[in-house]
PDB file of N, CA and C in Angstrom:
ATOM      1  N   UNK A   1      -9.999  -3.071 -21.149  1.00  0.00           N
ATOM      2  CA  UNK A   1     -10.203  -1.634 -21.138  1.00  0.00           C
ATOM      3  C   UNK A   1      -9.523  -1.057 -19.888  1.00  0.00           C
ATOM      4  N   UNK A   2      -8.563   0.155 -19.945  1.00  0.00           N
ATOM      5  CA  UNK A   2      -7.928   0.344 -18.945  1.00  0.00           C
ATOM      6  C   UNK A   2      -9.257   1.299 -18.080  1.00  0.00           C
ATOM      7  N   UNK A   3      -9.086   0.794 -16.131  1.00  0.00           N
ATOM      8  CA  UNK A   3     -10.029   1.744 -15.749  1.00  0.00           C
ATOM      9  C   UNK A   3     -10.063   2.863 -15.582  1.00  0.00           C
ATOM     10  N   UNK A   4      -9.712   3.506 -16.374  1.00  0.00           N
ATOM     11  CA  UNK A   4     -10.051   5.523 -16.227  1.00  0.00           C
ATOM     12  C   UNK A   4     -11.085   5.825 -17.531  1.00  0.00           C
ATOM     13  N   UNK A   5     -11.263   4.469 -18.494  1.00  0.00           N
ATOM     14  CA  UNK A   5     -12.015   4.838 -19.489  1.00  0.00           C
ATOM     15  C   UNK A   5     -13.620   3.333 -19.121  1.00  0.00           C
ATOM     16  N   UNK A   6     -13.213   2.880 -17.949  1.00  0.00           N
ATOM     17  CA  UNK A   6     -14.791   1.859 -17.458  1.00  0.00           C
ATOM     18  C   UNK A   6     -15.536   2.970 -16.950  1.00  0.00           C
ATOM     19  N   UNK A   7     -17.017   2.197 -17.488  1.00  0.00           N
ATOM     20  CA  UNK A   7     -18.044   3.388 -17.620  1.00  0.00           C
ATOM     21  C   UNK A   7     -18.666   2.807 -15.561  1.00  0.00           C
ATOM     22  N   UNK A   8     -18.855   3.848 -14.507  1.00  0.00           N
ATOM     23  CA  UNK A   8     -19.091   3.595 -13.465  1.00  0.00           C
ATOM     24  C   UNK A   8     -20.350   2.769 -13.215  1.00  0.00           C
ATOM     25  N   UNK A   9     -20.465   1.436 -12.335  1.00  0.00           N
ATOM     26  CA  UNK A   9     -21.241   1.153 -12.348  1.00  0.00           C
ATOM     27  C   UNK A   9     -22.273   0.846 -10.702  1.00  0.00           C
ATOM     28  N   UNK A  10     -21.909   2.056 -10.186  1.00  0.00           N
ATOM     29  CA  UNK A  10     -22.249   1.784  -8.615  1.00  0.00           C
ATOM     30  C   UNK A  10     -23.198   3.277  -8.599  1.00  0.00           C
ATOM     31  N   UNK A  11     -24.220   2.403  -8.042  1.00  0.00           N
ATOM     32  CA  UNK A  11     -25.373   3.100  -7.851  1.00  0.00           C
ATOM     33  C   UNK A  11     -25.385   4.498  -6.706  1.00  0.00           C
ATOM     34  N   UNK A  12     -24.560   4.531  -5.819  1.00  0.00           N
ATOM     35  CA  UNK A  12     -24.063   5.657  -5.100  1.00  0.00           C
ATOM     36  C   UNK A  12     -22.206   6.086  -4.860  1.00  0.00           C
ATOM     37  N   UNK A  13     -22.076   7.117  -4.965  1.00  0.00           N
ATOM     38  CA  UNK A  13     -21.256   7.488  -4.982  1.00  0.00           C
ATOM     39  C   UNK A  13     -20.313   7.191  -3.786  1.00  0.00           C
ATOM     40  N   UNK A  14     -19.325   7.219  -3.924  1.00  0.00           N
ATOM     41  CA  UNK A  14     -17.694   6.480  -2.591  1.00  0.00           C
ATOM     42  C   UNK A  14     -16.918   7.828  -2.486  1.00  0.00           C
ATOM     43  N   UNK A  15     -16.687   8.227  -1.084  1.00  0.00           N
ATOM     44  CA  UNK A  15     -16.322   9.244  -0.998  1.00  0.00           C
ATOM     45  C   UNK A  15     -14.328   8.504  -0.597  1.00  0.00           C
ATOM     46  N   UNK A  16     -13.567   8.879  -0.902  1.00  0.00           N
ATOM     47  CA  UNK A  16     -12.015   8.487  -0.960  1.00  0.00           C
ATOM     48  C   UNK A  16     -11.804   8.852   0.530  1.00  0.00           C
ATOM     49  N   UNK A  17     -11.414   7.803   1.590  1.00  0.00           N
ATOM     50  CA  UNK A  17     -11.133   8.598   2.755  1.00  0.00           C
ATOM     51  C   UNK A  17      -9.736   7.352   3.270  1.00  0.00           C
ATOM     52  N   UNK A  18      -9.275   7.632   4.109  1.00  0.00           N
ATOM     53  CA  UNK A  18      -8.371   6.916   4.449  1.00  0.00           C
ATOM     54  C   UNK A  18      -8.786   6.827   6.131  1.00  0.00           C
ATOM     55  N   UNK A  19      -9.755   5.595   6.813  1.00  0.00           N
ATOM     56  CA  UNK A  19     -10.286   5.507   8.110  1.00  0.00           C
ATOM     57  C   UNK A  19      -9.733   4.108   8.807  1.00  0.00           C
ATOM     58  N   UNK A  20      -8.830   4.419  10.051  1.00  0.00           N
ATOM     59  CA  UNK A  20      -8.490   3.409  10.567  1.00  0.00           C
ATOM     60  C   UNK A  20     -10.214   2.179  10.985  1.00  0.00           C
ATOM     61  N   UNK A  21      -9.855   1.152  10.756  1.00  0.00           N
ATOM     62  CA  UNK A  21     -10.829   0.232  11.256  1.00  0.00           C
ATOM     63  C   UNK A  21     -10.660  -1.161  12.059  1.00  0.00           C
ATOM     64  N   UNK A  22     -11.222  -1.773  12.915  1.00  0.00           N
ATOM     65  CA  UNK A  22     -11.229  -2.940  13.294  1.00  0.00           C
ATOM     66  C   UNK A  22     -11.931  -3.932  12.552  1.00  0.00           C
ATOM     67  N   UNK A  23     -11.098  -5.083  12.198  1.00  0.00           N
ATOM     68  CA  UNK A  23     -11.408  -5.877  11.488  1.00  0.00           C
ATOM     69  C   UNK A  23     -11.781  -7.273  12.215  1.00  0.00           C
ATOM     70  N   UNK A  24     -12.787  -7.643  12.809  1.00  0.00           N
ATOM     71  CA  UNK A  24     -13.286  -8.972  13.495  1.00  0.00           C
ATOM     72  C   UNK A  24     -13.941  -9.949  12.727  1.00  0.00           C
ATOM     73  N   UNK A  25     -13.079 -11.179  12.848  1.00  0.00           N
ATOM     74  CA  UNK A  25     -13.463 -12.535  11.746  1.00  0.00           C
ATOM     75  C   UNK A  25     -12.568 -13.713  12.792  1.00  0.00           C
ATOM     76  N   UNK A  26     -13.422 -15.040  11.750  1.00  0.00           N
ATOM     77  CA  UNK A  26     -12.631 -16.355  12.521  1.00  0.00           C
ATOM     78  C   UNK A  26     -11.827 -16.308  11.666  1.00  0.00           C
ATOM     79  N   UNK A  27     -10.840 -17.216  11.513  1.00  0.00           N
ATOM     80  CA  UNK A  27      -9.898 -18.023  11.135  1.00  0.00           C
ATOM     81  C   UNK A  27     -10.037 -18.808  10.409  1.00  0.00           C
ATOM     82  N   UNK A  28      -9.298 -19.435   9.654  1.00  0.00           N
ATOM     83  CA  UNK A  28     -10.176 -21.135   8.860  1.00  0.00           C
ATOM     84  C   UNK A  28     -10.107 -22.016  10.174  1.00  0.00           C
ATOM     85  N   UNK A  29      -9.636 -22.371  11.715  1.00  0.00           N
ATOM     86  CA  UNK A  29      -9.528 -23.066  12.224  1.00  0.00           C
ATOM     87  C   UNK A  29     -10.400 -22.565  12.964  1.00  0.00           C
ATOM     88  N   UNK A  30     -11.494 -21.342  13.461  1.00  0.00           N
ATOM     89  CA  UNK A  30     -12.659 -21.250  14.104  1.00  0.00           C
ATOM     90  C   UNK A  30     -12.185 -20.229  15.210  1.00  0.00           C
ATOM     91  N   UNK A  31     -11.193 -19.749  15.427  1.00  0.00           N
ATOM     92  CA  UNK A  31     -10.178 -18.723  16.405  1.00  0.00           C
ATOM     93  C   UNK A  31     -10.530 -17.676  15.897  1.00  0.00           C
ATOM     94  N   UNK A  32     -11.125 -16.592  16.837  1.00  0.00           N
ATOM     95  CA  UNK A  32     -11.376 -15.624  16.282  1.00  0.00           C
ATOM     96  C   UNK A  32     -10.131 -14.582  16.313  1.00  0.00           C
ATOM     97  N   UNK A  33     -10.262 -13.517  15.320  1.00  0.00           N
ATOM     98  CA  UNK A  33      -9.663 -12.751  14.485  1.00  0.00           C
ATOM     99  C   UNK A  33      -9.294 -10.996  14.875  1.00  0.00           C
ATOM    100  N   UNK A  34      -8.969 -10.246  15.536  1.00  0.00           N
ATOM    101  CA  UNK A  34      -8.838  -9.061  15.345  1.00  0.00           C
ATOM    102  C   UNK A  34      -7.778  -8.440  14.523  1.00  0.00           C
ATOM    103  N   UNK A  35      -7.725  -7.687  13.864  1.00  0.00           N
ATOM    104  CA  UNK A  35      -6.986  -6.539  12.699  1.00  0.00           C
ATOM    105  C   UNK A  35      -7.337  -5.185  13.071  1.00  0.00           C
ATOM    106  N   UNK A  36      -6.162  -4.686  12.966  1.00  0.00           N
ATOM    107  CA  UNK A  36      -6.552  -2.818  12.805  1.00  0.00           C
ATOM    108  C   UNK A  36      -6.084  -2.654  10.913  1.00  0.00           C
ATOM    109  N   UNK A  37      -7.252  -2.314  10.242  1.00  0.00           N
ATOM    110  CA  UNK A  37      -6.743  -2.252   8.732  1.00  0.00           C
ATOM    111  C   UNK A  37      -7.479  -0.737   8.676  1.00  0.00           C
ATOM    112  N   UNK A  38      -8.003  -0.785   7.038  1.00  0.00           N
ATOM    113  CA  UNK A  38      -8.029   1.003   6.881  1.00  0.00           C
ATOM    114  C   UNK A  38      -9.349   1.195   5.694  1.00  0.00           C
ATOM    115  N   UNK A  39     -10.067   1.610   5.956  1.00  0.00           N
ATOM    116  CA  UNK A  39     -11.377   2.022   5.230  1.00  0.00           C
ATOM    117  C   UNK A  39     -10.725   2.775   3.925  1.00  0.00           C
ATOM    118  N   UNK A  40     -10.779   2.295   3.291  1.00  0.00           N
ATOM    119  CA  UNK A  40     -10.246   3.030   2.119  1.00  0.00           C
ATOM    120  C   UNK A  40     -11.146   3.614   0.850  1.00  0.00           C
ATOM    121  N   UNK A  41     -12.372   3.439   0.716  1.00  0.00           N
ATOM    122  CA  UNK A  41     -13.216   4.351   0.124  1.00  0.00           C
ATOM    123  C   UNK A  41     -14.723   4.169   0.721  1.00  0.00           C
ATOM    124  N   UNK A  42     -15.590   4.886   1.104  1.00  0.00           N
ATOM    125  CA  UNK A  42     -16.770   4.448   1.941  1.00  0.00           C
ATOM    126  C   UNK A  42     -18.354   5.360   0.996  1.00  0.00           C
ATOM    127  N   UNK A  43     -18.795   4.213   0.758  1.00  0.00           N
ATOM    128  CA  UNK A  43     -20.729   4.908   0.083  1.00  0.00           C
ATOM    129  C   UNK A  43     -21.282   4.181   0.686  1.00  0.00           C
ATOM    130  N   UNK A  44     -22.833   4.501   0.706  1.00  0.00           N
ATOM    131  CA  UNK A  44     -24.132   3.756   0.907  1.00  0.00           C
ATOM    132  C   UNK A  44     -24.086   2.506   0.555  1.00  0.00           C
ATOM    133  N   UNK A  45     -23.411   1.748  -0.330  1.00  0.00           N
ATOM    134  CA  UNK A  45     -23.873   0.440  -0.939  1.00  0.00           C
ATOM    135  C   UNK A  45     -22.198  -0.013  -0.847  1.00  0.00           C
ATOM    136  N   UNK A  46     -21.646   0.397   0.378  1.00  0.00           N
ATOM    137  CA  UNK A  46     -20.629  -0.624   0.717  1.00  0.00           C
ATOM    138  C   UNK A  46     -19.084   0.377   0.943  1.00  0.00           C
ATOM    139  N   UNK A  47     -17.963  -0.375   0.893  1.00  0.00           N
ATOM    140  CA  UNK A  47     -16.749  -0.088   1.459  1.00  0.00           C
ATOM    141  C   UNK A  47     -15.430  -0.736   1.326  1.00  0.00           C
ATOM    142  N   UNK A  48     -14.632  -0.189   0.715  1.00  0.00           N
ATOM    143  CA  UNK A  48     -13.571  -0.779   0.211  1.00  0.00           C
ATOM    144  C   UNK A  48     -12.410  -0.804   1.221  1.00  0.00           C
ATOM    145  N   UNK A  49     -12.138  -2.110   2.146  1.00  0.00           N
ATOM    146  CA  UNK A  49     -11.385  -2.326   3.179  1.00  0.00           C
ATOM    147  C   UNK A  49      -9.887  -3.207   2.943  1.00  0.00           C
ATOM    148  N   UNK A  50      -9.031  -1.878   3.264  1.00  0.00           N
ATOM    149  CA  UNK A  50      -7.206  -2.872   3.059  1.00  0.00           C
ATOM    150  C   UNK A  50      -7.091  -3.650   4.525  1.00  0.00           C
ATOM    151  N   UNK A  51      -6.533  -4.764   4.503  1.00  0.00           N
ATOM    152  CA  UNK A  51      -6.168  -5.900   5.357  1.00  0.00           C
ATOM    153  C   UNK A  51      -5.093  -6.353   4.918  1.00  0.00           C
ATOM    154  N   UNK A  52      -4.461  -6.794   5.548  1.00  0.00           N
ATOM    155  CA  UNK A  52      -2.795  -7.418   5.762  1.00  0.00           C
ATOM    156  C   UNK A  52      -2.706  -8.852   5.371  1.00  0.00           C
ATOM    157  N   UNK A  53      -3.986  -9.275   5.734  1.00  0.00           N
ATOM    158  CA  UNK A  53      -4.127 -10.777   5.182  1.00  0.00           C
ATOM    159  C   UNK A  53      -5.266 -10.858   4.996  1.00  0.00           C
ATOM    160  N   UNK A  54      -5.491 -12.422   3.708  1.00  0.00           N
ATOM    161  CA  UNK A  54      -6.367 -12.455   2.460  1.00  0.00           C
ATOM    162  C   UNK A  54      -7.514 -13.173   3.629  1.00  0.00           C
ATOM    163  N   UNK A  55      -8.878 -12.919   3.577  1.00  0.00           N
ATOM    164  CA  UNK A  55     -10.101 -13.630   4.485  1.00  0.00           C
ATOM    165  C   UNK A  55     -10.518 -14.903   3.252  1.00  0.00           C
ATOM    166  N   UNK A  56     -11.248 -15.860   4.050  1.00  0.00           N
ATOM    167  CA  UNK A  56     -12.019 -16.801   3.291  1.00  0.00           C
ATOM    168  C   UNK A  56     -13.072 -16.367   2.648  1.00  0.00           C
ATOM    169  N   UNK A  57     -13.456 -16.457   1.078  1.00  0.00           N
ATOM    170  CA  UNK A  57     -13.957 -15.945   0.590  1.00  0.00           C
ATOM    171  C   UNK A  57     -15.616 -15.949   1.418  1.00  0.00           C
ATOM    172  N   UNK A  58     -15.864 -16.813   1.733  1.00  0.00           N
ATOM    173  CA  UNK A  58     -17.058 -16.942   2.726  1.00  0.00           C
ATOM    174  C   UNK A  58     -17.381 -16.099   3.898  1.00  0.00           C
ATOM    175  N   UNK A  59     -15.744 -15.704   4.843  1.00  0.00           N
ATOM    176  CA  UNK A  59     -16.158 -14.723   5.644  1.00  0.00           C
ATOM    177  C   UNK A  59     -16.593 -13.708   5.720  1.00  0.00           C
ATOM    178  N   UNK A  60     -17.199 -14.011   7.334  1.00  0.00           N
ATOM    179  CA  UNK A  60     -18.734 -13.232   7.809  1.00  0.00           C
ATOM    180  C   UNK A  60     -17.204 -11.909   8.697  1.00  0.00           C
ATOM    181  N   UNK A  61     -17.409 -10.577   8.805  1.00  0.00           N
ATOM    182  CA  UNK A  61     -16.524  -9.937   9.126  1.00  0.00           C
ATOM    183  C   UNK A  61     -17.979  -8.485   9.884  1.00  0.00           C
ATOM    184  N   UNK A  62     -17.298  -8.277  11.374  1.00  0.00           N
ATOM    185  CA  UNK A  62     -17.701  -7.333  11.748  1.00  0.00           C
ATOM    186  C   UNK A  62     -16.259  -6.435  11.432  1.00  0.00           C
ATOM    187  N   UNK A  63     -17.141  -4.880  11.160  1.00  0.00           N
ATOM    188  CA  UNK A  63     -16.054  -3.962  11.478  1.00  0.00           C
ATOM    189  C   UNK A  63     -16.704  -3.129  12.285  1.00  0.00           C
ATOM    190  N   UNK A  64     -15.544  -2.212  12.985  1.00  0.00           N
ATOM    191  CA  UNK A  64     -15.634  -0.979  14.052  1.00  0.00           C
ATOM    192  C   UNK A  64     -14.892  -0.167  13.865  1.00  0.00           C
ATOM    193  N   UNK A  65     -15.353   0.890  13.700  1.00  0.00           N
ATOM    194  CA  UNK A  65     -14.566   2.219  13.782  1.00  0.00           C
ATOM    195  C   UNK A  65     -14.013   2.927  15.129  1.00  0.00           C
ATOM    196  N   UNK A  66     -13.023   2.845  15.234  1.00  0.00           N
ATOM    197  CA  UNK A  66     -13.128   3.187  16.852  1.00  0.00           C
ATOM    198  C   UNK A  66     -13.135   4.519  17.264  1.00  0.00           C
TER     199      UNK A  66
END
C-alpha cells in the first residue's frame, strides 16, 4: 500500500521541523561517538533523527539540542 493511503498509527501527533542535534553513542569497538545530525520530525512518543551513519541496532544514544 503506497504511504499517503496507510491509515496513521501513532498515538500523538509529529510536528515536521528540521532541528540541528547532537548525536552521542559508542562505536561497535566501545569509543565513544559524537555527530551533529538533524531532528527531522518531533511528538510526545518519540523523534525521527537523520545521521550520516547507520548505529547498532542495540544502541543506547543520548541526544542534545544545543
Amino acid at each position: 500500500m503506497p504511504p499517503e493511503q496507510q491509515e496513521e498509527r501513532r498515538k500523538w501527533p509529529r510536528l515536521s521541523l528540521a532541528i540541528p542535534i547532537f548525536v552521542r553513542s559508542r562505536d561497535g569497538e566501545g569509543k565513544d561517538a559524537l555527530e551533529l545530525a538533524t531532528a527531522v520530525n518531533i511528538g510526545a512518543g518519540g523523534a525521527l533523527v537523520a545521521v550520516r551513519r547507520s548505529l547498532p541496532l542495540p544502541a543506547q544514544v543520548l541526544l542534545e539540542i544545543p
